[in-house]
C-alpha atoms as a PDB file:
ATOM      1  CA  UNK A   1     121.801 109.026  94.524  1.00  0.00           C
ATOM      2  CA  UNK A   2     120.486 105.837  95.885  1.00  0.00           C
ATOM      3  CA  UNK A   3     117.084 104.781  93.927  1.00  0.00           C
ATOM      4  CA  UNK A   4     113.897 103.123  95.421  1.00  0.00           C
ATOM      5  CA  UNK A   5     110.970 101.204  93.553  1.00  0.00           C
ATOM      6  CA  UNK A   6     107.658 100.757  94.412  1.00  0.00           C
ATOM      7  CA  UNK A   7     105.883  98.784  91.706  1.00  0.00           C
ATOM      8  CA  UNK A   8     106.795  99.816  88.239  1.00  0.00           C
ATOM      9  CA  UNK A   9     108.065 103.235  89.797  1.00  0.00           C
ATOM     10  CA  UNK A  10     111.753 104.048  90.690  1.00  0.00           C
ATOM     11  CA  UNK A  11     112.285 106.864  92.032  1.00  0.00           C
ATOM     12  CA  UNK A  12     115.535 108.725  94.268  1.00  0.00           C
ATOM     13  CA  UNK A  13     115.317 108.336  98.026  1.00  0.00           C
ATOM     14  CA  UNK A  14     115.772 111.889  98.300  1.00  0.00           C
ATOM     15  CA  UNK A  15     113.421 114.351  96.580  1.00  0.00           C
ATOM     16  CA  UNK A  16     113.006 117.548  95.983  1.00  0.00           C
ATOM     17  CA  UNK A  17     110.174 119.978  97.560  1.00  0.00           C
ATOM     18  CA  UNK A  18     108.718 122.872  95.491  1.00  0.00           C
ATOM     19  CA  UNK A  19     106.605 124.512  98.265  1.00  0.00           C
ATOM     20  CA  UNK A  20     108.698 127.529  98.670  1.00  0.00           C
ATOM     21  CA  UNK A  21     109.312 128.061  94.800  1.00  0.00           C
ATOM     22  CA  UNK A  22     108.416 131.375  94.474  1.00  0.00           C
ATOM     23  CA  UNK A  23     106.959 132.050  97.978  1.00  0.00           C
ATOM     24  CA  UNK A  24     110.401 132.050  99.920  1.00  0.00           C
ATOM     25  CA  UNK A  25     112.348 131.893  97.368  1.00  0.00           C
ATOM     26  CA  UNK A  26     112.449 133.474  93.470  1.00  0.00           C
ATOM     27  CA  UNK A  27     112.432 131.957  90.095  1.00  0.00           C
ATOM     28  CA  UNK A  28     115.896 132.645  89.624  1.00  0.00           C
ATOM     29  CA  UNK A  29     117.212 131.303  92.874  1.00  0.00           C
ATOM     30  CA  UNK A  30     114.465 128.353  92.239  1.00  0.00           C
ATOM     31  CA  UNK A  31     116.034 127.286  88.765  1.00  0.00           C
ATOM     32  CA  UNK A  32     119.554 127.061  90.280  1.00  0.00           C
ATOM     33  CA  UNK A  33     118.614 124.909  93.838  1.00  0.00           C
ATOM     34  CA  UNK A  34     116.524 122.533  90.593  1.00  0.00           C
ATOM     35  CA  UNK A  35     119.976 122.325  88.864  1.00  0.00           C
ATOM     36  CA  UNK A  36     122.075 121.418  91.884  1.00  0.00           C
ATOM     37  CA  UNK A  37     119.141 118.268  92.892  1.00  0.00           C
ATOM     38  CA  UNK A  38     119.175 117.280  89.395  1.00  0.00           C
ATOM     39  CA  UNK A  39     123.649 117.318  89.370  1.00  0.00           C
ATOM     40  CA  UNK A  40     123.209 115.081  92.554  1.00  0.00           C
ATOM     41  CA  UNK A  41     120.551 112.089  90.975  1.00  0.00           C
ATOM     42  CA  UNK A  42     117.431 113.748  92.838  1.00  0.00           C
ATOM     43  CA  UNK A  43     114.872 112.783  90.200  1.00  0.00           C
ATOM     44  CA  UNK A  44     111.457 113.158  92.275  1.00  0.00           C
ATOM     45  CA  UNK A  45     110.192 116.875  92.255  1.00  0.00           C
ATOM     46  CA  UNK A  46     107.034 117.053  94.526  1.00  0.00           C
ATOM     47  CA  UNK A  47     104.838 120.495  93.682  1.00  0.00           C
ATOM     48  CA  UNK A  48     101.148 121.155  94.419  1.00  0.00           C
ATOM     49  CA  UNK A  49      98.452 123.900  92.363  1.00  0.00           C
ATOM     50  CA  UNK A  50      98.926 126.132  95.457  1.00  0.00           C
ATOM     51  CA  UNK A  51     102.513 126.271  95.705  1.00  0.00           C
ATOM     52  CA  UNK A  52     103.957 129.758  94.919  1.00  0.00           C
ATOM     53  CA  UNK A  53     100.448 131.746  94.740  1.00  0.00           C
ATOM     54  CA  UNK A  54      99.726 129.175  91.621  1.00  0.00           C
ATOM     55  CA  UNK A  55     102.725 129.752  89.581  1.00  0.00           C
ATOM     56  CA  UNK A  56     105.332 126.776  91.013  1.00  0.00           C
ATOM     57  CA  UNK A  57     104.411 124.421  88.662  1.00  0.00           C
ATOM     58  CA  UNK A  58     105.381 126.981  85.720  1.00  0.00           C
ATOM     59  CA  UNK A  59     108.715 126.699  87.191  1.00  0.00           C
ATOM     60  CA  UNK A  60     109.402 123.124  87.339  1.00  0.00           C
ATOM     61  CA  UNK A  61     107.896 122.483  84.078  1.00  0.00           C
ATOM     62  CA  UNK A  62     110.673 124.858  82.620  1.00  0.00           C
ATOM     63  CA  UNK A  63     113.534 123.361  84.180  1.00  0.00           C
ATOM     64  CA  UNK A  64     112.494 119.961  83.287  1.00  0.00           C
ATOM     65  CA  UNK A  65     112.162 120.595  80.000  1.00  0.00           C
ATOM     66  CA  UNK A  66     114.491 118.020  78.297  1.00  0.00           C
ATOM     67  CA  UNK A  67     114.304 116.178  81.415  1.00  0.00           C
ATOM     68  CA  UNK A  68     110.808 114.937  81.517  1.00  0.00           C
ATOM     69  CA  UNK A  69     111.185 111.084  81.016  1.00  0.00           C
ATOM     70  CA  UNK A  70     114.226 110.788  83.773  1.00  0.00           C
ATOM     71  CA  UNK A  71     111.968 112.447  86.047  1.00  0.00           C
ATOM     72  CA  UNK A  72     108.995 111.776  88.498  1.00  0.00           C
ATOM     73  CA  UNK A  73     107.278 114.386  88.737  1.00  0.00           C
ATOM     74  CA  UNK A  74     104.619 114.645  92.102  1.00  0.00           C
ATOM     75  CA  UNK A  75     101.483 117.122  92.060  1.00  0.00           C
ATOM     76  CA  UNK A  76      98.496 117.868  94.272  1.00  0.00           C
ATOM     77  CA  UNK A  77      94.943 119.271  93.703  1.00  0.00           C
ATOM     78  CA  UNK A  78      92.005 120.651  96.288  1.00  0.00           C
ATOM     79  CA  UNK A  79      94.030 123.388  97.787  1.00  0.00           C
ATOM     80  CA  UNK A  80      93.298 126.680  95.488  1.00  0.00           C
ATOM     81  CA  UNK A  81      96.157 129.172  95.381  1.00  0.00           C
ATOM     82  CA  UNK A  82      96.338 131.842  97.074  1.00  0.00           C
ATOM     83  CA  UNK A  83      95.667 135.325  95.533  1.00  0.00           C
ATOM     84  CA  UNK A  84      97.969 138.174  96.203  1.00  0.00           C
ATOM     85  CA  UNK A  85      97.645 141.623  95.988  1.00  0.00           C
ATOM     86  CA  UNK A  86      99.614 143.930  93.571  1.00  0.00           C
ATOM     87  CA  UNK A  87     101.402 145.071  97.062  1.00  0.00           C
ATOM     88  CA  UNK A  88     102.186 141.956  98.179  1.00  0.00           C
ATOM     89  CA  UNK A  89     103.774 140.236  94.820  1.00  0.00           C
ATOM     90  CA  UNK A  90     106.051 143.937  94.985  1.00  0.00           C
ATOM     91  CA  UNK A  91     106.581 142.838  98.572  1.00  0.00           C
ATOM     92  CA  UNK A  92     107.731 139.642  98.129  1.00  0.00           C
ATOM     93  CA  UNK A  93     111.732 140.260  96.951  1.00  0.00           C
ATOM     94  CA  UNK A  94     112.120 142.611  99.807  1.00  0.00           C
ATOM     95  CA  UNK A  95     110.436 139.521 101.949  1.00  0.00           C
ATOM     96  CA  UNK A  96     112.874 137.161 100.565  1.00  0.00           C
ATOM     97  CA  UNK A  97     115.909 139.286 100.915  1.00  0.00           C
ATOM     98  CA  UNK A  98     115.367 139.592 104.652  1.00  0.00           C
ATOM     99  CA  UNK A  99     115.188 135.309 104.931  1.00  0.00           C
ATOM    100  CA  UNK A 100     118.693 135.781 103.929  1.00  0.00           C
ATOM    101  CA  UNK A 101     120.382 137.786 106.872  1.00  0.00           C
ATOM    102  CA  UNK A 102     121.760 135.445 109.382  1.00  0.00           C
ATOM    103  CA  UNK A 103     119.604 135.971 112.447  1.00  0.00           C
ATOM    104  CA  UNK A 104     116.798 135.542 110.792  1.00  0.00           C
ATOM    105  CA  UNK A 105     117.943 131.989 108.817  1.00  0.00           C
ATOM    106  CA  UNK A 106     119.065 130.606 112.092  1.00  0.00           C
ATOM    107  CA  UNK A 107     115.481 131.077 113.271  1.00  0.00           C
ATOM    108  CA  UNK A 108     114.327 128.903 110.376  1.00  0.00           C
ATOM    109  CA  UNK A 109     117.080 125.827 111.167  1.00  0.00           C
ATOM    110  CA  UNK A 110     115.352 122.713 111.684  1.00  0.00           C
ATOM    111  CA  UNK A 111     112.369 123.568 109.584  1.00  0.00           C
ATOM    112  CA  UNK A 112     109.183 125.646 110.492  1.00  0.00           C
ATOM    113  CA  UNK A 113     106.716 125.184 113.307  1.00  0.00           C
ATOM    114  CA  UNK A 114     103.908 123.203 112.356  1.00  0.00           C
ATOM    115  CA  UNK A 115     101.229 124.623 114.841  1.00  0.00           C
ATOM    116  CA  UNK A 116      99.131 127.104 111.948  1.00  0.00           C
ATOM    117  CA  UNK A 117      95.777 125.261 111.828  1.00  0.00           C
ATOM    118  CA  UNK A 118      95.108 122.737 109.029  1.00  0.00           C
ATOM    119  CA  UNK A 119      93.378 123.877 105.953  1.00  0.00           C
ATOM    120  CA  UNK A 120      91.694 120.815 104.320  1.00  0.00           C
ATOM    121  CA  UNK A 121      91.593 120.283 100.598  1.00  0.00           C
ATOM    122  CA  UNK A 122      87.886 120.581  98.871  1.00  0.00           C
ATOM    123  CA  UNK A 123      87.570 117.891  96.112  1.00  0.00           C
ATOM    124  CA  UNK A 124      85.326 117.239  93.396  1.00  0.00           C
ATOM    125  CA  UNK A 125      85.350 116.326  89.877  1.00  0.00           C
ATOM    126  CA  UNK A 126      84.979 119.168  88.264  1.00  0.00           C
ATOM    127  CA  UNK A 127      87.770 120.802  90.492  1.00  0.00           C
ATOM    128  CA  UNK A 128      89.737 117.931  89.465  1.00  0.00           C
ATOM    129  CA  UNK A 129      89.052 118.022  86.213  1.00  0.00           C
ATOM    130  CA  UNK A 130      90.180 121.859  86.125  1.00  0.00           C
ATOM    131  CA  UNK A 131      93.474 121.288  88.408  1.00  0.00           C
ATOM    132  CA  UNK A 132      94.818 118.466  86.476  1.00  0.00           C
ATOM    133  CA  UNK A 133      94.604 120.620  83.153  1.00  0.00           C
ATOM    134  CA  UNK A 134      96.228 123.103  84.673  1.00  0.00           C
ATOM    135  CA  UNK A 135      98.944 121.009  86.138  1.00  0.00           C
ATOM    136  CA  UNK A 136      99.519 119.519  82.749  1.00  0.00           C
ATOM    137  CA  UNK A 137      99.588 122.973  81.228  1.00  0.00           C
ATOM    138  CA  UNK A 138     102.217 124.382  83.331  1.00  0.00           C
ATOM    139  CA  UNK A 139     104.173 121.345  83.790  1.00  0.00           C
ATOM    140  CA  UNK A 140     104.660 121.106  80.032  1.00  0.00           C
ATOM    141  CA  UNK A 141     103.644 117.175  80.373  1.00  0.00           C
ATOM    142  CA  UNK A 142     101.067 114.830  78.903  1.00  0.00           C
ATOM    143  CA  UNK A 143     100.915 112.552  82.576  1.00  0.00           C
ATOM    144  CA  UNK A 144     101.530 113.077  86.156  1.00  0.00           C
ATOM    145  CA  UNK A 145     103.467 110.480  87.528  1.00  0.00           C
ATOM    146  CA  UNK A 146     101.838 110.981  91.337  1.00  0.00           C
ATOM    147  CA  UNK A 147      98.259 113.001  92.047  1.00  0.00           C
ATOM    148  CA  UNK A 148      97.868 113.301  95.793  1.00  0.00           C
ATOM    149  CA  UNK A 149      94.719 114.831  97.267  1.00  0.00           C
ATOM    150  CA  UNK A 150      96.060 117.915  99.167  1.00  0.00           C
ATOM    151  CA  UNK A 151      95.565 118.066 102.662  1.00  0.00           C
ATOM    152  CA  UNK A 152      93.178 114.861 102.164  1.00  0.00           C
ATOM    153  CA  UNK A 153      90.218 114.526 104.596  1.00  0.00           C
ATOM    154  CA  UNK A 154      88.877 110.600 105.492  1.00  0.00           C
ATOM    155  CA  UNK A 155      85.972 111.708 103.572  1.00  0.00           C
ATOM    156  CA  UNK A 156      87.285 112.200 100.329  1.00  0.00           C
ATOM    157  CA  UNK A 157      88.506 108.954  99.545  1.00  0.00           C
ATOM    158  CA  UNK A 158      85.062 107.401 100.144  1.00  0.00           C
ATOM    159  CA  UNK A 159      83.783 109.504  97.209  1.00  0.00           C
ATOM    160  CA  UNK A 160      82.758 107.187  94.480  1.00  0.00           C
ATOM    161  CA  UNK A 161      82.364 109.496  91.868  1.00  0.00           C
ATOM    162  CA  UNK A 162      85.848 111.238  92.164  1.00  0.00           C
ATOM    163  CA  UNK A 163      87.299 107.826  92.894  1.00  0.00           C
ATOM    164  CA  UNK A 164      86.050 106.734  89.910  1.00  0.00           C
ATOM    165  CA  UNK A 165      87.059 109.750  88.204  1.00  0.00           C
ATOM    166  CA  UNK A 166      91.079 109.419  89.630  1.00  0.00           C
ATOM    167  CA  UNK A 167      90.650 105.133  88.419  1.00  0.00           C
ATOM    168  CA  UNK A 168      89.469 106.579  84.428  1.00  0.00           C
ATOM    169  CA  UNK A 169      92.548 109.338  84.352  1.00  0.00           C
ATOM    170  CA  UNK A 170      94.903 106.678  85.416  1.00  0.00           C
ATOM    171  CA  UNK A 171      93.263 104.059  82.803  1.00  0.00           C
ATOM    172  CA  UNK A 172      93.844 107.084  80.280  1.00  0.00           C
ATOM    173  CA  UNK A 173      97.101 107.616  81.202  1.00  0.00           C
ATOM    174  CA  UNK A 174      96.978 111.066  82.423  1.00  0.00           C
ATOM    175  CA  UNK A 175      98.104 110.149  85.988  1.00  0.00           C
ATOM    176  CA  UNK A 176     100.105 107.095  86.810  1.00  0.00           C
ATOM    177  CA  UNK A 177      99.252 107.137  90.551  1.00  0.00           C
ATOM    178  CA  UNK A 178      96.911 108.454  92.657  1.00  0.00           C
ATOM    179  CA  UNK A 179      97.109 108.913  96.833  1.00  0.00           C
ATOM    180  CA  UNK A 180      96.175 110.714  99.799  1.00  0.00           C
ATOM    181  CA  UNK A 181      98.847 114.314 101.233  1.00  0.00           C
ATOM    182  CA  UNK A 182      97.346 114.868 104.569  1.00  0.00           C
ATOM    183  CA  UNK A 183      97.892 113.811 108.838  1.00  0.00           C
ATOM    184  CA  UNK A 184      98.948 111.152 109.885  1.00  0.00           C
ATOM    185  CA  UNK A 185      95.204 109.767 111.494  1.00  0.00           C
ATOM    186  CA  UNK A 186      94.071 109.910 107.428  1.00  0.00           C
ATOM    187  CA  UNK A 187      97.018 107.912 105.999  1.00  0.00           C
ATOM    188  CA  UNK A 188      96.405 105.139 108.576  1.00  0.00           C
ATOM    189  CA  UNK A 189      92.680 104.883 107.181  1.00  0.00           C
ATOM    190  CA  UNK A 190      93.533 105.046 103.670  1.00  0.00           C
ATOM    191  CA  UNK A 191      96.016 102.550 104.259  1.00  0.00           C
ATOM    192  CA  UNK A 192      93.318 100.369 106.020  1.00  0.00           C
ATOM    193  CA  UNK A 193      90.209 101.033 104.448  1.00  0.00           C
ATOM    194  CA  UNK A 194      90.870 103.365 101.123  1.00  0.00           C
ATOM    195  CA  UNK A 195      89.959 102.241  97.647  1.00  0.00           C
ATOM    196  CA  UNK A 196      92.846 100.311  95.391  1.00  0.00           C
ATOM    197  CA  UNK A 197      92.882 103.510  93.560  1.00  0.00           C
ATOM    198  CA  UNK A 198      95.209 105.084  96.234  1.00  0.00           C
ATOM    199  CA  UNK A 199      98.414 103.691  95.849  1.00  0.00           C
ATOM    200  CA  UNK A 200     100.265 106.533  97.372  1.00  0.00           C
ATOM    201  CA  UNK A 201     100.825 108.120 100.430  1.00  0.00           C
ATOM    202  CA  UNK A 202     102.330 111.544 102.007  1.00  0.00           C
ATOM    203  CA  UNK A 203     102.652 112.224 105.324  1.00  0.00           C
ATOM    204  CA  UNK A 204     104.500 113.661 108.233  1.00  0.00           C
ATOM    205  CA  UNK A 205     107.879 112.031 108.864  1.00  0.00           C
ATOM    206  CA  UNK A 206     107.266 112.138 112.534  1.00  0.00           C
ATOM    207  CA  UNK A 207     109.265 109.573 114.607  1.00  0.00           C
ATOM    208  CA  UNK A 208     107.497 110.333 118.149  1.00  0.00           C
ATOM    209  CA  UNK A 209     104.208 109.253 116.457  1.00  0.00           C
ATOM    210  CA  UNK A 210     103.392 105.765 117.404  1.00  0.00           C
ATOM    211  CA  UNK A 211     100.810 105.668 114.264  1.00  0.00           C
ATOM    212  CA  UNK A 212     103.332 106.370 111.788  1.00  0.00           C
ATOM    213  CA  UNK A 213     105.683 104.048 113.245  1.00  0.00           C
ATOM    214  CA  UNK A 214     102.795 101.225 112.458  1.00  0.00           C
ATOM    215  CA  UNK A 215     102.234 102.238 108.706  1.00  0.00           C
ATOM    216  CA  UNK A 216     105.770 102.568 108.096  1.00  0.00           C
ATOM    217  CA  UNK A 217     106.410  99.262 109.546  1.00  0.00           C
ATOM    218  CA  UNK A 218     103.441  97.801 108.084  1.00  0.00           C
ATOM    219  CA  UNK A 219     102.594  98.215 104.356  1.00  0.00           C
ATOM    220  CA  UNK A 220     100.884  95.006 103.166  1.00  0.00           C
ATOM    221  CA  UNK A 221      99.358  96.409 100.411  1.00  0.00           C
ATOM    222  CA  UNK A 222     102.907  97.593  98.602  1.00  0.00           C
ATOM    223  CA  UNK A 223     101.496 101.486  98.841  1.00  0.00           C
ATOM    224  CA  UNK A 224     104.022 104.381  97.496  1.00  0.00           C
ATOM    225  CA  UNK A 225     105.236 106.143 101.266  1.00  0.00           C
ATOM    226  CA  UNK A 226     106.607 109.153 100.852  1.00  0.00           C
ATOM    227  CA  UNK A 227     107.647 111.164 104.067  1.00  0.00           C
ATOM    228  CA  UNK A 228     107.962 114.971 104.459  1.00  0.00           C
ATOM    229  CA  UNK A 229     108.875 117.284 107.311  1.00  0.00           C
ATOM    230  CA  UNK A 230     111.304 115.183 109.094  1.00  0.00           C
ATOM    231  CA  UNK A 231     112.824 117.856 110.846  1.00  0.00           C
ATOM    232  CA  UNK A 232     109.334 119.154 112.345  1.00  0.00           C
ATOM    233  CA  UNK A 233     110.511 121.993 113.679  1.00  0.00           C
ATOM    234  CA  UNK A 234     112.853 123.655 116.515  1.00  0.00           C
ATOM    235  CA  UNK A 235     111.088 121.749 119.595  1.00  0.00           C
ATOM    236  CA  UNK A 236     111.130 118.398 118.052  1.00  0.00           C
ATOM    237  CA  UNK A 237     114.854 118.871 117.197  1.00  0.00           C
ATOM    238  CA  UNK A 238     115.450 119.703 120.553  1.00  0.00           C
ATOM    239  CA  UNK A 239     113.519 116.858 121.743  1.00  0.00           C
ATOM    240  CA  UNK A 240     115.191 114.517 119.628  1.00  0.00           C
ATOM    241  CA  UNK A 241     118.927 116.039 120.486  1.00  0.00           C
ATOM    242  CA  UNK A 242     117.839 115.274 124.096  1.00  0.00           C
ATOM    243  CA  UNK A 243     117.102 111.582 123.311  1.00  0.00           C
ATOM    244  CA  UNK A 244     120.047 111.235 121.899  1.00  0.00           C
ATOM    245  CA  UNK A 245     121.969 112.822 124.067  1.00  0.00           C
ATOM    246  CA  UNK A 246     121.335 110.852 126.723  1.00  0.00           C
ATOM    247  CA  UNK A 247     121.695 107.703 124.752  1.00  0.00           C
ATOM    248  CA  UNK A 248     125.391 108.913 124.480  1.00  0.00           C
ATOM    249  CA  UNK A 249     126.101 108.737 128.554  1.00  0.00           C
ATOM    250  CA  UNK A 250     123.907 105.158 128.450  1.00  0.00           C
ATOM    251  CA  UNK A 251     125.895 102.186 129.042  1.00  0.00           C
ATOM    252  CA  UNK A 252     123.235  99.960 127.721  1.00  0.00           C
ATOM    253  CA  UNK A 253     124.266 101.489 124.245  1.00  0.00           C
ATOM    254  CA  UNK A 254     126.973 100.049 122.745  1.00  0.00           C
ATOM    255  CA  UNK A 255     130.744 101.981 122.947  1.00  0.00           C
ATOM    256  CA  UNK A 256     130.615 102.924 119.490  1.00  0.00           C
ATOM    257  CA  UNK A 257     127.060 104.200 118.798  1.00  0.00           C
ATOM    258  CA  UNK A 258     127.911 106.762 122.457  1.00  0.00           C
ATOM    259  CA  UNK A 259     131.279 107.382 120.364  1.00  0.00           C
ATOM    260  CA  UNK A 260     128.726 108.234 117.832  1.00  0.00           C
ATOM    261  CA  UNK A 261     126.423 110.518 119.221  1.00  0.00           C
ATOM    262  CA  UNK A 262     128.526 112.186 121.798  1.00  0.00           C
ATOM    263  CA  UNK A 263     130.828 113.850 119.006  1.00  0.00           C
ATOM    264  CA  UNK A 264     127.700 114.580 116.678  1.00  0.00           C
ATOM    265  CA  UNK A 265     127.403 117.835 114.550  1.00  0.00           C
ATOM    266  CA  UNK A 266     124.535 118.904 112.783  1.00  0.00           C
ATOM    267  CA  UNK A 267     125.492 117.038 109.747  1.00  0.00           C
ATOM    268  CA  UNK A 268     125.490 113.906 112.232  1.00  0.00           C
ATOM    269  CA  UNK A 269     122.202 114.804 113.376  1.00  0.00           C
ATOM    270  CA  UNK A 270     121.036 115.047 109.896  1.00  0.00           C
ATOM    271  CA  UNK A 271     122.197 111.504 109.419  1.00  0.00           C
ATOM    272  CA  UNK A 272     120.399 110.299 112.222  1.00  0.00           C
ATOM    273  CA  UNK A 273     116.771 111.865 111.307  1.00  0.00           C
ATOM    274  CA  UNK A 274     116.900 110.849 107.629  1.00  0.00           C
ATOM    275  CA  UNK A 275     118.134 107.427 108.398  1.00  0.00           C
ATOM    276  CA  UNK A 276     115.473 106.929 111.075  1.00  0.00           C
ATOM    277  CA  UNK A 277     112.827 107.814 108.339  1.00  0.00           C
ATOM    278  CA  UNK A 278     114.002 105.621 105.736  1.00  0.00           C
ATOM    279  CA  UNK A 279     116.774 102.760 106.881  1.00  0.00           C
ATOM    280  CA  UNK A 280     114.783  99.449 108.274  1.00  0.00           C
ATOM    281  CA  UNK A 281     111.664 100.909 107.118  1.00  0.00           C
ATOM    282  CA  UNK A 282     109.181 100.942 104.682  1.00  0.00           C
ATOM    283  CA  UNK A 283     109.037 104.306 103.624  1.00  0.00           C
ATOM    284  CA  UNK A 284     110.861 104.470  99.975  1.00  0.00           C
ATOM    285  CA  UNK A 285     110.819 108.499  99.828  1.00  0.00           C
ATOM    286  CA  UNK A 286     112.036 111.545 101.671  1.00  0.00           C
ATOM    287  CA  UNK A 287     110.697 114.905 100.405  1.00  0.00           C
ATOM    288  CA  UNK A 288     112.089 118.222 101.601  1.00  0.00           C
ATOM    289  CA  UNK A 289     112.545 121.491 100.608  1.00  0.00           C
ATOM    290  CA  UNK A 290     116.341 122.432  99.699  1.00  0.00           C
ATOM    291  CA  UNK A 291     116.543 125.949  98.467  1.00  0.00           C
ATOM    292  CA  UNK A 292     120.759 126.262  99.217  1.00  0.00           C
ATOM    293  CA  UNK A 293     123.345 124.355  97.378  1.00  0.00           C
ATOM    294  CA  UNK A 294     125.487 124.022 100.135  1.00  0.00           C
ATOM    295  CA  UNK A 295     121.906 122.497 102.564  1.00  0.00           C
ATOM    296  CA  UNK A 296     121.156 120.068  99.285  1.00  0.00           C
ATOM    297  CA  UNK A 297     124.712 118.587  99.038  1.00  0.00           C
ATOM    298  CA  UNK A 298     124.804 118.150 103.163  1.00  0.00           C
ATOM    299  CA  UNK A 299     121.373 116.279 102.646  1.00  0.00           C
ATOM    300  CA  UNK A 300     122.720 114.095  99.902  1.00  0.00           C
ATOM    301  CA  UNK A 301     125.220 113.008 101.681  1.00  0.00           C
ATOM    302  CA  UNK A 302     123.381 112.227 104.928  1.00  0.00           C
ATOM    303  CA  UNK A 303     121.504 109.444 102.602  1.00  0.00           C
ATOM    304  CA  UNK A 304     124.310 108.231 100.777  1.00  0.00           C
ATOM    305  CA  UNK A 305     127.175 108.344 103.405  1.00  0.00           C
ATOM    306  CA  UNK A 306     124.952 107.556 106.785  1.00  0.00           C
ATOM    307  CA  UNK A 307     127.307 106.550 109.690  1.00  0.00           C
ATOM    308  CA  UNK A 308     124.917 104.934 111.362  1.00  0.00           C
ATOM    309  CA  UNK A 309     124.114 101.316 111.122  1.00  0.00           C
ATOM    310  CA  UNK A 310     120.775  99.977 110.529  1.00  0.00           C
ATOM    311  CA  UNK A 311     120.401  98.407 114.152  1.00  0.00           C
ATOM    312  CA  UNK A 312     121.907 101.881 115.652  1.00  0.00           C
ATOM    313  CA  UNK A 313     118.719 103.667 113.615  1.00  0.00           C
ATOM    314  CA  UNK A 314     116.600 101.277 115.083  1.00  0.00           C
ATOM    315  CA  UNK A 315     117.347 101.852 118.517  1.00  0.00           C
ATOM    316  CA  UNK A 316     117.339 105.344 118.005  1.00  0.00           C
ATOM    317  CA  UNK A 317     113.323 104.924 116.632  1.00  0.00           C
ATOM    318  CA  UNK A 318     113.147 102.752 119.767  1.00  0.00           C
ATOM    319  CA  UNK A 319     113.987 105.275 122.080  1.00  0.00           C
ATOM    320  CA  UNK A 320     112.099 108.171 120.815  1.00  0.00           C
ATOM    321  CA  UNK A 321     109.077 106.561 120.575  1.00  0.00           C
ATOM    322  CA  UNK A 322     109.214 105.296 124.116  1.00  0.00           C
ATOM    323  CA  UNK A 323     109.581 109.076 125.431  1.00  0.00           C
ATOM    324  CA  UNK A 324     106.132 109.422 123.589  1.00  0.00           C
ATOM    325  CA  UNK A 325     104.945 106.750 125.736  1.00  0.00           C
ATOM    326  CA  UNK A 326     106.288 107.744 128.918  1.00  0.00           C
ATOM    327  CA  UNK A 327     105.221 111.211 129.015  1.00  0.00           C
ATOM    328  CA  UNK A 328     101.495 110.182 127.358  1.00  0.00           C
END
C-alpha cells in the first residue's frame, strides 16, 4: 500500500473507517474486514466515541493488539454515543442480516445519502478530559496518534481553554495531533484562521465543491488532510458518471482518456473518484468504510493500480467543478 507523510507522520493513503463497526456490521464480521486492511498495508484506522453505540473503539483496540506501533490510530470526541434499548441491541443482528440480501445492498452502492441534518459536537474540557480516557481505555493505548473534534463547529476552535487543554495533552504525549472532523465551510476557517494546535483536518471528499477544491490545492501551513465520503452518495455518482460520460464522446479529450472512460466499469469509476481525491492534490488520506473483503481489495487496487494519469485526473476535477459553476 502506497504510504504518505505529513510531518513526522506516515501513514497509508488508504484507511480504514470504523463507523459501522458494530452498527451495520458485528464484531465478528468487524475483526475479519480489520484483518483483510491490515493483509493489504492499510495502517490508518479512523474510529470516533460514538461509533457503534460506544463500543467501536473496544473493537479496534482488540485487533490491534500486537499491532499498536505499525499503526495510526484516528479518534474523535464531542459526539456522545448513542444509547440503545434492550430491544434494539436484540434487533440489531436481524438488522444486519437484512443489509445482506441483494436488493437491499444494491440500494447502499455508492455510499449513503448525506441529507440527515448535522448534529454538531459539544466540547469542553471536562468532556474531553472524560472521552480521551475512555478512548485510551478501550483502545488498549497510552497515545492517540490523531484527536479530531467531531462534527467541529467554527466556534470550538476559538476556545482558549480547550485549546489549551488539546496543546498540554499533546506536550504530554497523550495525543500526537489534534484537528477539526466537520463541513467543509469549518475546515476552510480552521485552515485560515485556527490555532497551530490543529494540525489536522477531516472533511468531505467532495469534488463539485469549489471550497474544497481551494484547501486541497492550497495547504500552506503543511496541515494533515484527510478526506472521507468520496462516493457521496447515489446522485453524486450519477452526476459524476454523467460528466464523464460525456467527456468520453468529447473530441477536445484526448483519444485515449474517451478510450478510457467509454469502456469504464465500476472498478474504473472507482479509479477515477479516488484518484481525483488524492493524485495532483494535497490531500495525503482517503478514509472509507470497507466492511467486504472482496469491496477492500477492489479499493486497494484503485490506489495502487490507477489507470488514469495525473493530467487525465485533473481534467476530470476540471470538468466537474465547472458543472458546479454552470448550474450555480
Amino acid at each position: 500500500m502506497r504510504q504518505s507523510t505529513c510531518g513526522s507522520l506516515t501513514t497509508s493513503v488508504l484507511g480504514f473507517g470504523c463507523g459501522s463497526v458494530l452498527g451495520r456490521v458485528g464484531r465478528g464480521a468487524s475483526l475479519r474486514a480489520m484483518h483483510t486492511a491490515w493483509d493489504l498495508g492499510i495502517t490508518l484506522f479512523d474510529t470516533a466515541r460514538s461509533y457503534g453505540f460506544g463500543d467501536a473503539e473496544a473493537v479496534l483496540g482488540e485487533f490491534l493488539q500486537g499491532r499498536r506501533e505499525q499503526a495510526v490510530i484516528a479518534t474523535k470526541f464531542g459526539l456522545a454515543p448513542r444509547q440503545q434499548s434492550t430491544l434494539k441491541r436484540a434487533a440489531l443482528p436481524v438488522m444486519r442480516a437484512a443489509l445482506k440480501l441483494p436488493g437491499v445492498r444494491s440500494l447502499r452502492k455508492g455510499g449513503g445519502s448525506n441529507n440527515s441534518p448535522k448534529e454538531h459536537g459539544e466540547f469542553t474540557v471536562a468532556g474531553l478530559r472524560t472521552s480521551l480516557e475512555e478512548s485510551l481505555r478501550q483502545l488498549h493505548t497510552d497515545r492517540i496518534d490523531i484527536l479530531f473534534l467531531h462534527e467541529a463547529t467554527t466556534a470550538a476552535m476559538h476556545q482558549h481553554e480547550l485549546m489549551a487543554e488539546l496543546d498540554a495533552l499533546v506536550q504530554a504525549g497523550k495525543v500526537l495531533r489534534v484537528g477539526l472532523y466537520g463541513s467543509a465551510d469549518v475546515i476552510a476557517e480552521g485552515l485560515a484562521k485556527g490555532p497551530s494546535t490543529l494540525n489536522a483536518m477531516q472533511f468531505g471528499a467532495n469534488a463539485f465543491d469549489l471550497l474544497v477544491a481551494s484547501f486541497t490545492s492550497h495547504n500552506p501551513r503543511g496541515t494533515l488532510l484527510i478526506a472521507n465520503h468520496p462516493f457521496g452518495g447515489v446522485e453524486r455518482v450519477e452526476h459524476t458518471k454523467a460528466v464523464l460520460a460525456a467527456m468520453s464522446g468529447d473530441e477536445r479529450v484526448s483519444a485515449e482518456l474517451r478510450e478510457k472512460l467509454r469502456t469504464a466499469d465500476w472498478q474504473a469509476m472507482t479509479e477515477a473518484i479516488f484518484g481525483m481525491v488524492l493524485d495532483g492534490t494535497e490531500t495525503h488520506t482517503l478514509v472509507l468504510s470497507m466492511m467486504d473483503a472482496e469491496h477492500l481489495r477492489a479499493n486497494a487496487r484503485a490506489v495502487e493500480q490507477n489507470r488514469f494519469t495525473t493530467a487525465e485526473l485533473g481534467l476530470m476535477r476540471e470538468r466537474l467543478l465547472v458543472t458546479t459553476n454552470s448550474s450555480s
